[in-house]
C-alpha atoms as a PDB file:
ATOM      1  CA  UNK A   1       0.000   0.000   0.000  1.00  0.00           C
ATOM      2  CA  UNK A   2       1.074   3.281  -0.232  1.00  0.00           C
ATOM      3  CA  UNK A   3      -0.046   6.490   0.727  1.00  0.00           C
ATOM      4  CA  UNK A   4      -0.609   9.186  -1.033  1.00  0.00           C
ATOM      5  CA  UNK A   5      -0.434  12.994  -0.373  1.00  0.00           C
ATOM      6  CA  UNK A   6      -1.451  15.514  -3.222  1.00  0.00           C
ATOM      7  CA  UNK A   7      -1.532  19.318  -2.900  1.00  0.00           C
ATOM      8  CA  UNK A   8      -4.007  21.060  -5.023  1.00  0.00           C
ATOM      9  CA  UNK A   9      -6.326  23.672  -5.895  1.00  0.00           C
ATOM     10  CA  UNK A  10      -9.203  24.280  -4.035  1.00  0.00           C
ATOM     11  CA  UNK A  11     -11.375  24.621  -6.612  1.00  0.00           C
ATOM     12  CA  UNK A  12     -10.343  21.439  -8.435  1.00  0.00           C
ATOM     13  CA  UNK A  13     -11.193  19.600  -5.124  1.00  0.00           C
ATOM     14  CA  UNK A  14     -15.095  18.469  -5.941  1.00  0.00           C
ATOM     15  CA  UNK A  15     -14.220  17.241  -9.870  1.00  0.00           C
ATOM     16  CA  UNK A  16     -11.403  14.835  -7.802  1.00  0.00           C
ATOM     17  CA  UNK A  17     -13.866  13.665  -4.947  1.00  0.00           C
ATOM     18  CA  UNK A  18     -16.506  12.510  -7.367  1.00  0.00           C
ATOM     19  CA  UNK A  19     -13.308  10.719  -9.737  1.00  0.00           C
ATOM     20  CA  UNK A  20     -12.432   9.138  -6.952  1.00  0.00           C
ATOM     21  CA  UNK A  21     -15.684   8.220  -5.668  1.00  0.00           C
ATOM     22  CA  UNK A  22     -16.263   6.295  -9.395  1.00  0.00           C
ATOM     23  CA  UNK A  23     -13.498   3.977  -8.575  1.00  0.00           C
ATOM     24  CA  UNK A  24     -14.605   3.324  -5.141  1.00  0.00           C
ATOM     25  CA  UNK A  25     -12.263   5.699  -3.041  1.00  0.00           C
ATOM     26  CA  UNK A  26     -13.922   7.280  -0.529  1.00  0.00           C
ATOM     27  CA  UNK A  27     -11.716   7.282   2.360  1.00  0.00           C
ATOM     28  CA  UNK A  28      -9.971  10.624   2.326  1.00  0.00           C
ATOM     29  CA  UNK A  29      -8.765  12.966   4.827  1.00  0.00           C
ATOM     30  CA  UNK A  30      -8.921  16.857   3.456  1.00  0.00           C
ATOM     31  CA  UNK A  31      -6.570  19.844   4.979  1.00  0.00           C
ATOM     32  CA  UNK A  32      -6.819  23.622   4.463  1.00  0.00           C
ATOM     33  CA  UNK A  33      -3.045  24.296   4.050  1.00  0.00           C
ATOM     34  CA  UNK A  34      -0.809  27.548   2.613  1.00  0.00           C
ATOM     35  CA  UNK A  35       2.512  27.427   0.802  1.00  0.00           C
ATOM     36  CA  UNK A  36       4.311  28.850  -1.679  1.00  0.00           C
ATOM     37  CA  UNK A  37       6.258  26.991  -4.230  1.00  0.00           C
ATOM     38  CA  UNK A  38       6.951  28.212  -7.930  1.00  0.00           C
ATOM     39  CA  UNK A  39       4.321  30.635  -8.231  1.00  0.00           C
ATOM     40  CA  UNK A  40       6.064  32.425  -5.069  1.00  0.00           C
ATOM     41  CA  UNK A  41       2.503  34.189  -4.092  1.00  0.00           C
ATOM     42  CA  UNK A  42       0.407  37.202  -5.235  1.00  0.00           C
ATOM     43  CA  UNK A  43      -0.009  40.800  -5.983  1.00  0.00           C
ATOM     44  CA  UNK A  44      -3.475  41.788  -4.518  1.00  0.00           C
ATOM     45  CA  UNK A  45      -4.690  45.164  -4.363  1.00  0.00           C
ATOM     46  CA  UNK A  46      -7.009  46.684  -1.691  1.00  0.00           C
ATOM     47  CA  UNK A  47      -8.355  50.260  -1.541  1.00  0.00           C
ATOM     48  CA  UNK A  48      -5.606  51.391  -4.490  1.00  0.00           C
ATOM     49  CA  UNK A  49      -3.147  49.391  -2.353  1.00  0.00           C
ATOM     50  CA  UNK A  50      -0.692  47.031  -3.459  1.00  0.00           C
ATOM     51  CA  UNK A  51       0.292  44.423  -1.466  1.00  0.00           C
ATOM     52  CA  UNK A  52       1.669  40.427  -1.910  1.00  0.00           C
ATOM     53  CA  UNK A  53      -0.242  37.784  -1.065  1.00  0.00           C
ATOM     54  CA  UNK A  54       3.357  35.227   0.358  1.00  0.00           C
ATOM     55  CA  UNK A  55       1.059  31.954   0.734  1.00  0.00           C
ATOM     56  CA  UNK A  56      -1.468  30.593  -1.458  1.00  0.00           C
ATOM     57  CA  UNK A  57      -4.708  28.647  -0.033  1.00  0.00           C
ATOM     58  CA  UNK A  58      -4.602  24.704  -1.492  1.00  0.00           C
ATOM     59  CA  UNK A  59      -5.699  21.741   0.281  1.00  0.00           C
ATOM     60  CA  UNK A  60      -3.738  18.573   1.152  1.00  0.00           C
ATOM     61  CA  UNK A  61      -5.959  15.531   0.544  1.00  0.00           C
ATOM     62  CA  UNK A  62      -4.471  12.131   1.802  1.00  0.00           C
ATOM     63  CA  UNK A  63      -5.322   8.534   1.221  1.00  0.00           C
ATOM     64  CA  UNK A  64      -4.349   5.263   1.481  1.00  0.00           C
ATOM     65  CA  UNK A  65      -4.309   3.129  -1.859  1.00  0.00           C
ATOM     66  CA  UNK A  66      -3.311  -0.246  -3.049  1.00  0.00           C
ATOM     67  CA  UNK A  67      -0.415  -0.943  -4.938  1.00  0.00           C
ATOM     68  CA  UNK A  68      -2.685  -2.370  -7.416  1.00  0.00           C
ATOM     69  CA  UNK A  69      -4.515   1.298  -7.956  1.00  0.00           C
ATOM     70  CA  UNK A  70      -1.738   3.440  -7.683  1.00  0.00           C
ATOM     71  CA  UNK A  71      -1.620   4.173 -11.394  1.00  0.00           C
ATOM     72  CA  UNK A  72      -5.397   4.348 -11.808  1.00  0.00           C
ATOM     73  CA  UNK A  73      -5.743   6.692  -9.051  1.00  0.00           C
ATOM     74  CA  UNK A  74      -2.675   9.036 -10.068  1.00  0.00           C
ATOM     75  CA  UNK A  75      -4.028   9.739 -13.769  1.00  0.00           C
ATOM     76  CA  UNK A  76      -7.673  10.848 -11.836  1.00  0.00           C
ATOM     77  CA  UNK A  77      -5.845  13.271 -10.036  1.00  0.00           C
ATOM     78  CA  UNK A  78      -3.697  14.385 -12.854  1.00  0.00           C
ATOM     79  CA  UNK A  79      -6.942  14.698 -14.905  1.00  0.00           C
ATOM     80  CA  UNK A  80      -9.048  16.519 -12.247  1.00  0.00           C
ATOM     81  CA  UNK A  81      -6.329  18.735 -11.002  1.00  0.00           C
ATOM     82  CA  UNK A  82      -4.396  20.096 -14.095  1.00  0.00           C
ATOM     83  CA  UNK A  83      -5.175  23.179 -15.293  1.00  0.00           C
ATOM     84  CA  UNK A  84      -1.919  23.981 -16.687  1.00  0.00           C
ATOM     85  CA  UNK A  85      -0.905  26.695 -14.612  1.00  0.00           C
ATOM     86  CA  UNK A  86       1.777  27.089 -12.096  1.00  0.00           C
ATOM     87  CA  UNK A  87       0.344  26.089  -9.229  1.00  0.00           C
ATOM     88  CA  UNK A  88      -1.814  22.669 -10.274  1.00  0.00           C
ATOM     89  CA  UNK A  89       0.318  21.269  -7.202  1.00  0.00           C
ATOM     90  CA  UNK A  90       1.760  17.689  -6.812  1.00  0.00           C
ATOM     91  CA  UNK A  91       1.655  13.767  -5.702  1.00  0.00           C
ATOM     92  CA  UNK A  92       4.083  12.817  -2.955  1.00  0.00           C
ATOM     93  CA  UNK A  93       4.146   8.834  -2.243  1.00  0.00           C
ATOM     94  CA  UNK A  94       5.332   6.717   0.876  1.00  0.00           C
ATOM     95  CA  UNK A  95       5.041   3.260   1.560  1.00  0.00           C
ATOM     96  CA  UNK A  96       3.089   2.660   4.094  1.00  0.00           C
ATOM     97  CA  UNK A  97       4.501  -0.484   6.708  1.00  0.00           C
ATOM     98  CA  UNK A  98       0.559  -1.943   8.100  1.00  0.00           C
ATOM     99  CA  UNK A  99      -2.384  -0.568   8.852  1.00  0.00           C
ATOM    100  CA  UNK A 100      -4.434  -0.916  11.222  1.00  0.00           C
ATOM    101  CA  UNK A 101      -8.494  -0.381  12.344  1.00  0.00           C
ATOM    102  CA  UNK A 102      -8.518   0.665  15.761  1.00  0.00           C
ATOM    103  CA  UNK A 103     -12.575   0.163  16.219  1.00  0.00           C
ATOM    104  CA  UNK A 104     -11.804  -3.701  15.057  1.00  0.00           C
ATOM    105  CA  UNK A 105      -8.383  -4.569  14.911  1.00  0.00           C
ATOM    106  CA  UNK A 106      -8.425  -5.369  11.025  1.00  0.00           C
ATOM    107  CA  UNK A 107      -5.329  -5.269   9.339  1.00  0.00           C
ATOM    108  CA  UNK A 108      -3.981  -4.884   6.181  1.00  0.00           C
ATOM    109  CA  UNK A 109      -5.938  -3.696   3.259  1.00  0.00           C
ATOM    110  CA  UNK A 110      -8.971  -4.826   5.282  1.00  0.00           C
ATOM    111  CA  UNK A 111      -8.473  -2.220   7.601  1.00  0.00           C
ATOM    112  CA  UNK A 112      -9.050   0.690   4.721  1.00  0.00           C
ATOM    113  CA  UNK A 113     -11.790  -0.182   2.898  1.00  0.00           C
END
């Protein structure tokens, strides 16, 4: 198994969920984050004001996935994420060791479906 951790827009966040949800992934955890990578932030302006905008609002979503749906499930994010700007995000992946169901003890793949 491995899990996976992909930054993106906000606003590409409902196309992915339903993607996902077509496969049969629905186990996702979803975090407001702020960084800064190549698009290095902003220029807003308020009340004739100029002023930079350092961190940019994207969300971290994180799941566990099989081996055997790693592909599948990295060309649905690549398709519901790009737009082709800076900024679309990324994919980081880590093996993950066991996994375990604390309610009933279920290991294994068991344990996240």
């Amino acid at each position: 198994m491995k899990k996976m951790e992909s930054i993106i827009r906000p606003e590409t966040f409902q196309t992915l969920r339903h993607n996902l949800s077509q496969i049969g992934i629905n186990g996702l955890t979803v975090t407001e984050v702020a960084g800064t990578g190549k698009q290095r932030g902003q220029t807003g302006v308020y009340r004739s004001t100029e002023f930079q905008i350092q961190l940019l609002s994207k969300l971290k979503v994180e799941m566990v996935v099989e081996d055997s749906q790693l592909e599948e499930v990295i060309e649905i994010i690549l398709k519901s994420c790009h737009t082709g700007n800076i900024g679309d995000g990324k994919i980081f992946l880590s093996p993950i060791e066991e996994t375990i169901r604390i309610r009933t003890g279920e290991r294994g793949v068991q344990a996240v479906m």
